[in-house]
PDB file of N, CA and C in Angstrom:
ATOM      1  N   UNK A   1      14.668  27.624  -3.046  1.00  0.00           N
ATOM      2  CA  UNK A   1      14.331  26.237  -3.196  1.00  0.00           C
ATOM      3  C   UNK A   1      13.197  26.125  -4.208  1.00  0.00           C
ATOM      4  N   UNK A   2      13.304  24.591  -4.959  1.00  0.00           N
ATOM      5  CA  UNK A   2      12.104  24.270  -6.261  1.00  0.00           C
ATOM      6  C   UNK A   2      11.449  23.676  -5.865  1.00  0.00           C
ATOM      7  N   UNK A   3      10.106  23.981  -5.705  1.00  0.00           N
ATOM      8  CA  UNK A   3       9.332  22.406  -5.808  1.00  0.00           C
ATOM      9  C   UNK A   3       8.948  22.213  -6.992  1.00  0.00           C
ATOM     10  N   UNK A   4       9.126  20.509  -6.951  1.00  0.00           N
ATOM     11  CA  UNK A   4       8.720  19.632  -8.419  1.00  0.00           C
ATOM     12  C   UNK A   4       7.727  19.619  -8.545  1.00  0.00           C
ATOM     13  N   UNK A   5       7.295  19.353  -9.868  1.00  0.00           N
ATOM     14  CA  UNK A   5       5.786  18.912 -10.244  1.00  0.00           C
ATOM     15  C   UNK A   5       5.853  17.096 -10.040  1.00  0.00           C
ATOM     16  N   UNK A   6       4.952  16.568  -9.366  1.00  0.00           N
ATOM     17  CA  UNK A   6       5.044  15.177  -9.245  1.00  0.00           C
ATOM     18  C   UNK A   6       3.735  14.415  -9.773  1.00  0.00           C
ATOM     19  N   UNK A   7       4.188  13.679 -10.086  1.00  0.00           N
ATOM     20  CA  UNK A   7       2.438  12.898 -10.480  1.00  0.00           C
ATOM     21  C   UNK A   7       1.805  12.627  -8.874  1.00  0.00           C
ATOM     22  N   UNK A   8       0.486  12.923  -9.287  1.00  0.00           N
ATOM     23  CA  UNK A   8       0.041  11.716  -7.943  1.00  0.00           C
ATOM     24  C   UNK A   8       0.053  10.579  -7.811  1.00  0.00           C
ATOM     25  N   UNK A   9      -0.075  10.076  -6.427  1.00  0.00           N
ATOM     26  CA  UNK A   9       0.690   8.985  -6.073  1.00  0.00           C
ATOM     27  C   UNK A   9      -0.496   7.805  -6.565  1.00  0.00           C
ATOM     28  N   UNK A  10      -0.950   6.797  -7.141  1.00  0.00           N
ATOM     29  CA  UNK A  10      -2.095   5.967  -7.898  1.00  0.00           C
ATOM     30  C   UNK A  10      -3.045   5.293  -6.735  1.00  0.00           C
ATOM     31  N   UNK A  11      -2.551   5.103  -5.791  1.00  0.00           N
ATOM     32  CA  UNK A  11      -3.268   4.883  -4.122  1.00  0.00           C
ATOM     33  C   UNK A  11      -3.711   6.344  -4.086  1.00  0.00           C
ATOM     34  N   UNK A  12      -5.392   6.001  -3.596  1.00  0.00           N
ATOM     35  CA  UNK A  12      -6.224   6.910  -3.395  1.00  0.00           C
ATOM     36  C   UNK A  12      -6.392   7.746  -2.007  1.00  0.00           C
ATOM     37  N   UNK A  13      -6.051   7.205  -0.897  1.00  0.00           N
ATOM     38  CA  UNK A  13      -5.276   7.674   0.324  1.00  0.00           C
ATOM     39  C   UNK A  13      -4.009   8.591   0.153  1.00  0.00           C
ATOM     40  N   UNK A  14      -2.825   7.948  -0.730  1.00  0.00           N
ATOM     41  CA  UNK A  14      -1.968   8.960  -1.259  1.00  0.00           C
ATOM     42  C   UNK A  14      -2.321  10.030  -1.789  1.00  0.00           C
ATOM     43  N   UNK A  15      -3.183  10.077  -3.034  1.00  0.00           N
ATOM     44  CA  UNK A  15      -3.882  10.981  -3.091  1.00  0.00           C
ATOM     45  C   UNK A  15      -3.913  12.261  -3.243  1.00  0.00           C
ATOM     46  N   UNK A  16      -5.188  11.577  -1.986  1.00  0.00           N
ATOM     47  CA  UNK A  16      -5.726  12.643  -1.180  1.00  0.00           C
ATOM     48  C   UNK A  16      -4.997  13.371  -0.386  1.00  0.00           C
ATOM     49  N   UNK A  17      -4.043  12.640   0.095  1.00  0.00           N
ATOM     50  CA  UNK A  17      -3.100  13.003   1.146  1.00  0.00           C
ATOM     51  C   UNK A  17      -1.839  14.082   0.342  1.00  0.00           C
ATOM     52  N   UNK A  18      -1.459  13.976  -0.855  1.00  0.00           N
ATOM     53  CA  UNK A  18      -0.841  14.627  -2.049  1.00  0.00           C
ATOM     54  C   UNK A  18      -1.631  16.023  -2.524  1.00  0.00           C
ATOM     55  N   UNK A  19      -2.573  16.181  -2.611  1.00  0.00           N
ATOM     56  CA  UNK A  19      -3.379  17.017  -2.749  1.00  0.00           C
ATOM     57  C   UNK A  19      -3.408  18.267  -1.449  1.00  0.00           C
ATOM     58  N   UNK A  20      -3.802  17.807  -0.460  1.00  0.00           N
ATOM     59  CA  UNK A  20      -3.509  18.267   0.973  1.00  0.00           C
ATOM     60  C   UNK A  20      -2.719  18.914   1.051  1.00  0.00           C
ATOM     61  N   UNK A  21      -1.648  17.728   1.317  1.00  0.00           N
ATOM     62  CA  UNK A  21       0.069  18.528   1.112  1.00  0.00           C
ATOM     63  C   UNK A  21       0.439  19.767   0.134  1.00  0.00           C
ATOM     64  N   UNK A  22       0.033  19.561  -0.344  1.00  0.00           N
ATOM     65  CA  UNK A  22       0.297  20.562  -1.915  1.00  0.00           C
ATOM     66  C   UNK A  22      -0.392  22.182  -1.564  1.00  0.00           C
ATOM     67  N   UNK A  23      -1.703  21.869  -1.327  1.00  0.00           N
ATOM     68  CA  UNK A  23      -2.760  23.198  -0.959  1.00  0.00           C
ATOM     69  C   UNK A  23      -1.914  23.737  -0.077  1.00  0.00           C
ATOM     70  N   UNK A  24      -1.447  23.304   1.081  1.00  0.00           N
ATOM     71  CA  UNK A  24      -1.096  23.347   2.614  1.00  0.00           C
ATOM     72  C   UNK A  24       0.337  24.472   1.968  1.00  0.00           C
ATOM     73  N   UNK A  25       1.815  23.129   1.706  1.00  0.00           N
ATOM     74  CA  UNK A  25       2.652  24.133   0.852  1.00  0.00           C
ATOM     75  C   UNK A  25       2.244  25.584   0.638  1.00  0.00           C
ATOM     76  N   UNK A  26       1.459  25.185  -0.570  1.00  0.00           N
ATOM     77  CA  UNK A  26       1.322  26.192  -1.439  1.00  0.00           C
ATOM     78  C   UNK A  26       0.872  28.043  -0.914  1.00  0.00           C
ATOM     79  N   UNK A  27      -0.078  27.675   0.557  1.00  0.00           N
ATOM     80  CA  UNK A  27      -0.611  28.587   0.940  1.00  0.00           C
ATOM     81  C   UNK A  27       0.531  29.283   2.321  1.00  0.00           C
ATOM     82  N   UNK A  28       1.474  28.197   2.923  1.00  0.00           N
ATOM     83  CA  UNK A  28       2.068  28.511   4.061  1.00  0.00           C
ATOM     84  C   UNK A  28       3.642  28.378   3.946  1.00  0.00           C
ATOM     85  N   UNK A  29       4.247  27.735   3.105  1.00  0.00           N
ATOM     86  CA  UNK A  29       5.825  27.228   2.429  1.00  0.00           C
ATOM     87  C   UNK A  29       6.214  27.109   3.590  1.00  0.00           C
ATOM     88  N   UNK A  30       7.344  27.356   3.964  1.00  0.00           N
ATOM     89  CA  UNK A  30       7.718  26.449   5.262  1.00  0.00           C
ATOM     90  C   UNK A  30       7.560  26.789   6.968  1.00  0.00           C
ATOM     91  N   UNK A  31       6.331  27.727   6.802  1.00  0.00           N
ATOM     92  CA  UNK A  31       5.829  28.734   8.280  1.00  0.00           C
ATOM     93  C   UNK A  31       5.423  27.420   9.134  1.00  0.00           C
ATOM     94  N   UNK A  32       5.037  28.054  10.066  1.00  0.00           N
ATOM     95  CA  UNK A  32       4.272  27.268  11.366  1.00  0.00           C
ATOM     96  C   UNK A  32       3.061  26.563  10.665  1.00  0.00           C
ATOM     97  N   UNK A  33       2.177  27.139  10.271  1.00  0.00           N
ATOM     98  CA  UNK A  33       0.599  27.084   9.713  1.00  0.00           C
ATOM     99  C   UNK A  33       1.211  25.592   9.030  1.00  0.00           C
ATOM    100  N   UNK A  34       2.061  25.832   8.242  1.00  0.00           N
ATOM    101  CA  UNK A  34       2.374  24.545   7.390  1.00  0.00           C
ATOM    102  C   UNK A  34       2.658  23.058   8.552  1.00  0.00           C
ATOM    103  N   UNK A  35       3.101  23.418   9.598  1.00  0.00           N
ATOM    104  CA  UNK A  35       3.549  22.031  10.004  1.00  0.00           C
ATOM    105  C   UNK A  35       2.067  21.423  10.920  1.00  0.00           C
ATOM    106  N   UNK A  36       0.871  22.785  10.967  1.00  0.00           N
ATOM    107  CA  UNK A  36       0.221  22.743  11.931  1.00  0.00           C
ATOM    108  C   UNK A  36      -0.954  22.018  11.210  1.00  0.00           C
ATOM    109  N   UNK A  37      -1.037  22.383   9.851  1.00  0.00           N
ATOM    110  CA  UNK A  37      -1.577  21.475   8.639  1.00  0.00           C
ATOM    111  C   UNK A  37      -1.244  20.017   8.909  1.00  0.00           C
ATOM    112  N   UNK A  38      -0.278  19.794   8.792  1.00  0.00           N
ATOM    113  CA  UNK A  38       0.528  18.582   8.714  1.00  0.00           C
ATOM    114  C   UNK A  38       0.503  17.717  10.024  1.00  0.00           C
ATOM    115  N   UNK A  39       0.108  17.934  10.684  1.00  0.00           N
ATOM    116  CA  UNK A  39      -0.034  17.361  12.087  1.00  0.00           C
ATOM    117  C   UNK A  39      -1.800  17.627  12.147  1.00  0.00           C
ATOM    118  N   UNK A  40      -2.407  18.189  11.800  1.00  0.00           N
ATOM    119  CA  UNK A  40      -3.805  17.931  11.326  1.00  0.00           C
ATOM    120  C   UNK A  40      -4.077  16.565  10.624  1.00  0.00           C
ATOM    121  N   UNK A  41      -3.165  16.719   9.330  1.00  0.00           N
ATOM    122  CA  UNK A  41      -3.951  15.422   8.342  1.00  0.00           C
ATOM    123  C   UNK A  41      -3.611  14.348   8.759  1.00  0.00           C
ATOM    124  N   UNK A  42      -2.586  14.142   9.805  1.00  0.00           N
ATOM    125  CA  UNK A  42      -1.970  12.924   9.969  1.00  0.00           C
ATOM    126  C   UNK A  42      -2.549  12.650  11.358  1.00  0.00           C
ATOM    127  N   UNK A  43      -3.786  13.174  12.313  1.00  0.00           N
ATOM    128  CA  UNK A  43      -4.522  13.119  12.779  1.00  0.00           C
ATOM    129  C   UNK A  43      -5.777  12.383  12.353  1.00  0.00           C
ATOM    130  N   UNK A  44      -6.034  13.217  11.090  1.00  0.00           N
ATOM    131  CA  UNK A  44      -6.878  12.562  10.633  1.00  0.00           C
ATOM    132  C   UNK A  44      -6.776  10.761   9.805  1.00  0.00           C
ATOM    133  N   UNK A  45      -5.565  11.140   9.414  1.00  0.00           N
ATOM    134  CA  UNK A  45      -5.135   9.083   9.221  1.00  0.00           C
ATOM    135  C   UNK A  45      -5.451   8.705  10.229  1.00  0.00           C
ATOM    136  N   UNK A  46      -5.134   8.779  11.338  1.00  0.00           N
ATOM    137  CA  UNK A  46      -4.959   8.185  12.406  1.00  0.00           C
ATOM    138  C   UNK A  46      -6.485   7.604  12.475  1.00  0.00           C
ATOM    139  N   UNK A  47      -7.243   8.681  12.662  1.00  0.00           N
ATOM    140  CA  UNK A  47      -8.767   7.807  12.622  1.00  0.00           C
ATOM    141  C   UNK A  47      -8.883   7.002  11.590  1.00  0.00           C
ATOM    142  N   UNK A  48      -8.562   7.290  10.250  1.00  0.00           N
ATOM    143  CA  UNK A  48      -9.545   6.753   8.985  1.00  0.00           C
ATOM    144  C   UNK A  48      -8.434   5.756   8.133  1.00  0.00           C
ATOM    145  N   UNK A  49      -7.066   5.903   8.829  1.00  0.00           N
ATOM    146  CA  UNK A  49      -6.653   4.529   8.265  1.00  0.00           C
ATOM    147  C   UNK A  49      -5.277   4.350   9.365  1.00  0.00           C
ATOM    148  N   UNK A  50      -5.930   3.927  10.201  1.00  0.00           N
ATOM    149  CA  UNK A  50      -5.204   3.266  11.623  1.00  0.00           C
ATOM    150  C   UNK A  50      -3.754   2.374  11.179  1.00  0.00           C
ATOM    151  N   UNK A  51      -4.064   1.142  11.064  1.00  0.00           N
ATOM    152  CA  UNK A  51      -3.420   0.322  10.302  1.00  0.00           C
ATOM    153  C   UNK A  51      -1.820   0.623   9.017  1.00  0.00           C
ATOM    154  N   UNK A  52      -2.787   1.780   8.139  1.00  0.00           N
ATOM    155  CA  UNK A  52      -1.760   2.237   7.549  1.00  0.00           C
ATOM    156  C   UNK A  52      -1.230   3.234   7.747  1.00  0.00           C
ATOM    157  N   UNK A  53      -1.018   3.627   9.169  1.00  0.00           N
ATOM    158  CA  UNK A  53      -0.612   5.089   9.693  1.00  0.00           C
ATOM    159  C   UNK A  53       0.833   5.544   9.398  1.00  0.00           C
ATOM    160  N   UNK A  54       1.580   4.359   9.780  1.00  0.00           N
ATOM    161  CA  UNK A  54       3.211   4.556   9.644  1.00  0.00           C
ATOM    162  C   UNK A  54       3.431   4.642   8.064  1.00  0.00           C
ATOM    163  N   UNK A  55       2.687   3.706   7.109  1.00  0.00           N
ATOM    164  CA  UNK A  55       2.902   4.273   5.434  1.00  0.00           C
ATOM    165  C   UNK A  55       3.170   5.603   4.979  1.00  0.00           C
ATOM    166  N   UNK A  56       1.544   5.869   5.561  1.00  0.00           N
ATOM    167  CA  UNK A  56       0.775   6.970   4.762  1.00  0.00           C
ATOM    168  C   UNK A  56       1.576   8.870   5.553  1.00  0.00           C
ATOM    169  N   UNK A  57       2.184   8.372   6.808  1.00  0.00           N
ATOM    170  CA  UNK A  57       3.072   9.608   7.567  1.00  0.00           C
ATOM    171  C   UNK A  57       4.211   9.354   6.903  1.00  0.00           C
ATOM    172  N   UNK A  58       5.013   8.303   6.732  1.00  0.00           N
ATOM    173  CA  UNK A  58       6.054   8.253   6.070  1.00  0.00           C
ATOM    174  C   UNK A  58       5.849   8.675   4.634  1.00  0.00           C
ATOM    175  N   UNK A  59       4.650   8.408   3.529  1.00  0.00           N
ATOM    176  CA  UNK A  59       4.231   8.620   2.590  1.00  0.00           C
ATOM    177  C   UNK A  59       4.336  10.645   2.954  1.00  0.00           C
ATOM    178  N   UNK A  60       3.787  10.981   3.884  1.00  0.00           N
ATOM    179  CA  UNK A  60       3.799  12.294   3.518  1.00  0.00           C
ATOM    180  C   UNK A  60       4.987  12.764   3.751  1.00  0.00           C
ATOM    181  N   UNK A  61       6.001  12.353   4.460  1.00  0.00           N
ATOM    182  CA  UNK A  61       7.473  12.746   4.797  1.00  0.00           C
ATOM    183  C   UNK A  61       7.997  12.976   3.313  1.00  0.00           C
ATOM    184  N   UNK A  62       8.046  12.272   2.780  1.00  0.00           N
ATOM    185  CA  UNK A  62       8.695  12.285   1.311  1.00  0.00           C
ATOM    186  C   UNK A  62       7.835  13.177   0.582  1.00  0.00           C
ATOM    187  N   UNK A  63       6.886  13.087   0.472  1.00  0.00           N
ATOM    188  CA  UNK A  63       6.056  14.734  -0.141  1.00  0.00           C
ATOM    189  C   UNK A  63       6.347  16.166   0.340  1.00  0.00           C
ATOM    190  N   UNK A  64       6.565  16.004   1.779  1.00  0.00           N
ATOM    191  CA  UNK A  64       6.994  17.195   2.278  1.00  0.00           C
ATOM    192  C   UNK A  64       8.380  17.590   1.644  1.00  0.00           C
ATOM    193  N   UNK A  65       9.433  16.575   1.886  1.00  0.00           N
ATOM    194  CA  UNK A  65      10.992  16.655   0.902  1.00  0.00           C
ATOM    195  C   UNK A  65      10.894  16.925  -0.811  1.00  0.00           C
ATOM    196  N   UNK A  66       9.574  16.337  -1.393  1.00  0.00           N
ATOM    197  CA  UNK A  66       9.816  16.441  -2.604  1.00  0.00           C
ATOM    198  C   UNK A  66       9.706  17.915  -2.948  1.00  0.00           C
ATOM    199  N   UNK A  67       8.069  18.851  -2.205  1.00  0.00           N
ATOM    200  CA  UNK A  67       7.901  19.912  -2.679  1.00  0.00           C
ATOM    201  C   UNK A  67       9.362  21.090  -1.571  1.00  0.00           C
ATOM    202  N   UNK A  68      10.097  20.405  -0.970  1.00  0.00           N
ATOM    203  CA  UNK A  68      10.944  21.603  -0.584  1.00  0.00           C
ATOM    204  C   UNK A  68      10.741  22.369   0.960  1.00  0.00           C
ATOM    205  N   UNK A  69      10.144  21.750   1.552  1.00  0.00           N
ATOM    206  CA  UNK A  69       9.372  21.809   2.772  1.00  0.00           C
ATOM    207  C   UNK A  69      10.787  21.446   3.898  1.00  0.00           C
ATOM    208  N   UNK A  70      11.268  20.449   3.588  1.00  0.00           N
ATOM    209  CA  UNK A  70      12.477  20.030   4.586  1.00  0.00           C
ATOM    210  C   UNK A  70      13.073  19.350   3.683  1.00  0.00           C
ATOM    211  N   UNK A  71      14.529  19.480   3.884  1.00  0.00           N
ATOM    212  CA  UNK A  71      16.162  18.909   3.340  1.00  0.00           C
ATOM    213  C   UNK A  71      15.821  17.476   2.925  1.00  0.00           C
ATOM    214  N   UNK A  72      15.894  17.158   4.695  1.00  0.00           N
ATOM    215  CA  UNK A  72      15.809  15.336   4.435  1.00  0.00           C
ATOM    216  C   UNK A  72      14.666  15.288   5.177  1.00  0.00           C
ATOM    217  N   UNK A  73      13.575  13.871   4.745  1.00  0.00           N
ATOM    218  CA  UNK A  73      12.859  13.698   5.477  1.00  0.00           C
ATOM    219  C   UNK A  73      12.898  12.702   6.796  1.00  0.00           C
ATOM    220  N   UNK A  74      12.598  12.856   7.935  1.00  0.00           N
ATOM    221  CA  UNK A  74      12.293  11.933   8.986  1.00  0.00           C
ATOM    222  C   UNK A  74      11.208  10.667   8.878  1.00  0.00           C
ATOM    223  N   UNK A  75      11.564   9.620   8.883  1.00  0.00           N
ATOM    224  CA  UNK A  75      10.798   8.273   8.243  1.00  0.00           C
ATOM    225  C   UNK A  75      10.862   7.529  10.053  1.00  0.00           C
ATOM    226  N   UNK A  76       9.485   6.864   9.944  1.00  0.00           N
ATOM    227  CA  UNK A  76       8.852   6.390  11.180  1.00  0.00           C
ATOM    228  C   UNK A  76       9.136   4.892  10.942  1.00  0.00           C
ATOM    229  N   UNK A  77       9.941   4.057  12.212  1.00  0.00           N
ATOM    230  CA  UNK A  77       9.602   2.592  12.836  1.00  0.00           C
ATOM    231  C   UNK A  77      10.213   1.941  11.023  1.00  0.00           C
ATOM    232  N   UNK A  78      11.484   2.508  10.892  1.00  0.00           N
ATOM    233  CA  UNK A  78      12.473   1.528   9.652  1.00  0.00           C
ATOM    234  C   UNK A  78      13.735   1.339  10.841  1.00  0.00           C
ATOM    235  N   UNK A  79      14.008  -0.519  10.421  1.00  0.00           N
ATOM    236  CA  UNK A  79      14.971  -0.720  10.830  1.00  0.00           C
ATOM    237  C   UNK A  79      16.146   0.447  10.594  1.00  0.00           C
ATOM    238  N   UNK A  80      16.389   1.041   9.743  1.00  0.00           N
ATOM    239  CA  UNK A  80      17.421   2.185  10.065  1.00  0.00           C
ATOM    240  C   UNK A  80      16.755   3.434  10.176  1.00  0.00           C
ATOM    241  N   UNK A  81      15.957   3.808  10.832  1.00  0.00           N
ATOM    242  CA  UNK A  81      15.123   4.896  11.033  1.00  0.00           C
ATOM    243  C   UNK A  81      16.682   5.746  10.438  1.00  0.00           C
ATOM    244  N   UNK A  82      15.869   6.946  10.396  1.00  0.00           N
ATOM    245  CA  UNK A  82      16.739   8.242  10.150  1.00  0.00           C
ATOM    246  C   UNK A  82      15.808   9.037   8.962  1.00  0.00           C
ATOM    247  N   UNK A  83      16.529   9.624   8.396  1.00  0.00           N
ATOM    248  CA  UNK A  83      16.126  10.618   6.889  1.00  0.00           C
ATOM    249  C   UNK A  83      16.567   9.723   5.803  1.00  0.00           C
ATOM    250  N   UNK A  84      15.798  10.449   4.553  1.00  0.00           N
ATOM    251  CA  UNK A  84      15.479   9.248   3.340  1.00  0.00           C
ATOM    252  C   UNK A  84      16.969   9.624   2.835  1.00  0.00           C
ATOM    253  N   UNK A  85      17.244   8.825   1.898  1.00  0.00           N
ATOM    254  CA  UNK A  85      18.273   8.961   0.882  1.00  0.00           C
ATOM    255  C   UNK A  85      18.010   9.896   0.159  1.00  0.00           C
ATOM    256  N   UNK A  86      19.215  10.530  -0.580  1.00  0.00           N
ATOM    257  CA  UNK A  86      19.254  11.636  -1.915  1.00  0.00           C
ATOM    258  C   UNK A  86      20.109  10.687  -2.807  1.00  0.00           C
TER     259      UNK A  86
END
């Protein structure tokens, strides 16, 4: 599997949160450590941007799919919940 090079996302929460993701990847590809990362930062939304929690987890779902992490991603509280489109 490839991961892409992506721009970052121009929201500064994205980000940061893009950056994260990326280190995390980069050091664990698709092990345990990686999902244990990932359930860390989205902990940390939870405190520091409440409100935009369902975005910014769904925001990382699709980062996780872009760099190759998982097939399809799982997307939170959409009238058709499920995995994103290809």
């Amino acid at each position: 599997m490839q991961a892409h090079a992506v721009r970052p996302p121009s929201d500064r929460a994205l980000a940061a949160i893009w950056n994260r993701v990326q280190q995390q990847y980069a050091l664990h590809q698709r092990s345990a450590p990686l999902w244990s990362a990932h359930q860390d930062i989205q902990q940390a939304l939870l405190h520091d941007h409440p409100r935009e929690l369902v975005r910014l987890c769904n925001a990382m779902a699709g980062m996780a799919e872009r760099l190759g992490a998982v097939e399809y991603a799982q997307l939170l509280r959409h009238r058709h919940a499920g995995c994103t489109s290809r």
